[in-house]
Protein backbone atom coordinates (compact mmCIF):
# COMPACT_ATOMS: atom_id res chain seq x y z
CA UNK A 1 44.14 159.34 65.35
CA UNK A 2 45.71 162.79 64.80
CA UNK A 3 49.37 163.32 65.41
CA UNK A 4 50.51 166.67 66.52
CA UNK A 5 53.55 168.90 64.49
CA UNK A 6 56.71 168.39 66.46
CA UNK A 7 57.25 171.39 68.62
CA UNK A 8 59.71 174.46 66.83
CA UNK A 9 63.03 174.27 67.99
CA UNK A 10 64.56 178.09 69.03
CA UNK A 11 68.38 178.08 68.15
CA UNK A 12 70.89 180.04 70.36
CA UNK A 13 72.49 182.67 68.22
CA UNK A 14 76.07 182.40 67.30
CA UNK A 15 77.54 185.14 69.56
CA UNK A 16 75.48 183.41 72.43
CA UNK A 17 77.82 182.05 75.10
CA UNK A 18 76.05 178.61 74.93
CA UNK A 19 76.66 178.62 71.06
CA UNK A 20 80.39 179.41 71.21
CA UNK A 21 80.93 176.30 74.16
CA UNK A 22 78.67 174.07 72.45
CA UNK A 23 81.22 174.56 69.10
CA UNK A 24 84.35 173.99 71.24
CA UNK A 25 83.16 170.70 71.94
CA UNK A 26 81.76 169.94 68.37
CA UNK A 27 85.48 171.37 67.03
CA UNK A 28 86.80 167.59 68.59
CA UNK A 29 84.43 166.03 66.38
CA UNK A 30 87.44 163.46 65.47
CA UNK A 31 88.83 162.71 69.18
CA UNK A 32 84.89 162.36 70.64
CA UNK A 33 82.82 160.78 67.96
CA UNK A 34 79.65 159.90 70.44
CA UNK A 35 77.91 163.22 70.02
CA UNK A 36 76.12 162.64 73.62
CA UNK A 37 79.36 163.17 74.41
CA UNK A 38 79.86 166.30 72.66
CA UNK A 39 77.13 167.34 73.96
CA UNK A 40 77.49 166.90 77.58
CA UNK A 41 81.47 168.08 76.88
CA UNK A 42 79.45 171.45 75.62
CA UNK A 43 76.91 171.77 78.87
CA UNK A 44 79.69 171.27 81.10
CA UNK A 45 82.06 173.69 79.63
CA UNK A 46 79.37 176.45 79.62
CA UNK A 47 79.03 175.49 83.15
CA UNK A 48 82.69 176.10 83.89
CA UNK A 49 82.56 179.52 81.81
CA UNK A 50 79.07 180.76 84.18
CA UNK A 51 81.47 180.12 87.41
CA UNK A 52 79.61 176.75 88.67
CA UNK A 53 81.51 174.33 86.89
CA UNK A 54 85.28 172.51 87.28
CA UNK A 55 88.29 173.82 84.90
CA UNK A 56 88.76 171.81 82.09
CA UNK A 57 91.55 169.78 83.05
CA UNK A 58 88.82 168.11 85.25
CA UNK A 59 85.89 168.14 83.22
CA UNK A 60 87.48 165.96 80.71
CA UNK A 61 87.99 163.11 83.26
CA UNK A 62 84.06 163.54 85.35
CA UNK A 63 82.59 163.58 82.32
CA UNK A 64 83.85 160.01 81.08
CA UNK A 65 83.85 160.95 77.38
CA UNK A 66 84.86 158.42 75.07
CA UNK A 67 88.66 160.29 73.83
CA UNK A 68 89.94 158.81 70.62
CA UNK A 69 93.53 158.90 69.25
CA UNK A 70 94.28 162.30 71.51
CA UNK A 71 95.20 161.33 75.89
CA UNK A 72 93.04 163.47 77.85
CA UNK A 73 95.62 165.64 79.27
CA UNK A 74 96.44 167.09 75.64
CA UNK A 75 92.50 167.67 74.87
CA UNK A 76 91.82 168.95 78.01
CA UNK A 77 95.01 172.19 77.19
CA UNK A 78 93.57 172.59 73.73
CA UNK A 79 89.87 173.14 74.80
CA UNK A 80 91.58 175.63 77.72
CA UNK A 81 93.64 177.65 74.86
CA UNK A 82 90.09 177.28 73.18
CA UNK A 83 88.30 178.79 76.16
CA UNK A 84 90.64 181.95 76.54
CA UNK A 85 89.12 183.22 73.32
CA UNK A 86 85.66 183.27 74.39
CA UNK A 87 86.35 184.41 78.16
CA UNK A 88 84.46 187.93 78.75
């Protein structure tokens, strides 16, 4: 039985909007250490940044990431002062 080569994976490039809210959410490596979490924290804030998604302040609570040794209310105004640097 032959297996197959795993299929290539294409990278977004750094200055790619995608890229810059996926490394919000992997900046709180410390305070989220599932990295599902991270993850779905990084979908979700891309979401918010395309206009379809809820401001941070919510996203933090709907998304029921796992918040260590930071309350939610704090992470939720740093990723926002994070998120004003990569607004258009």
């Amino acid at each position: 039985m032959a297996t197959l080569p795993p299929p290539k994976i294409n990278y977004f490039p750094d200055s790619s909007l995608e890229k810059q809210c996926y490394n919000i959410a992997e900046k709180y490596v410390e305070n989220i250490p599932i990295m599902n979490d991270r993850n779905r924290l990084g979908y979700n804030l891309y979401k918010y940044i395309s206009g379809e998604g809820d401001v941070p302040e919510i996203l933090v609570k709907s998304t029921k990431i796992k918040i260590i040794g930071i309350t939610g209310t704090e992470l939720a105004a740093k990723i926002s002062a994070d998120l004003t640097q990569i607004k258009k």
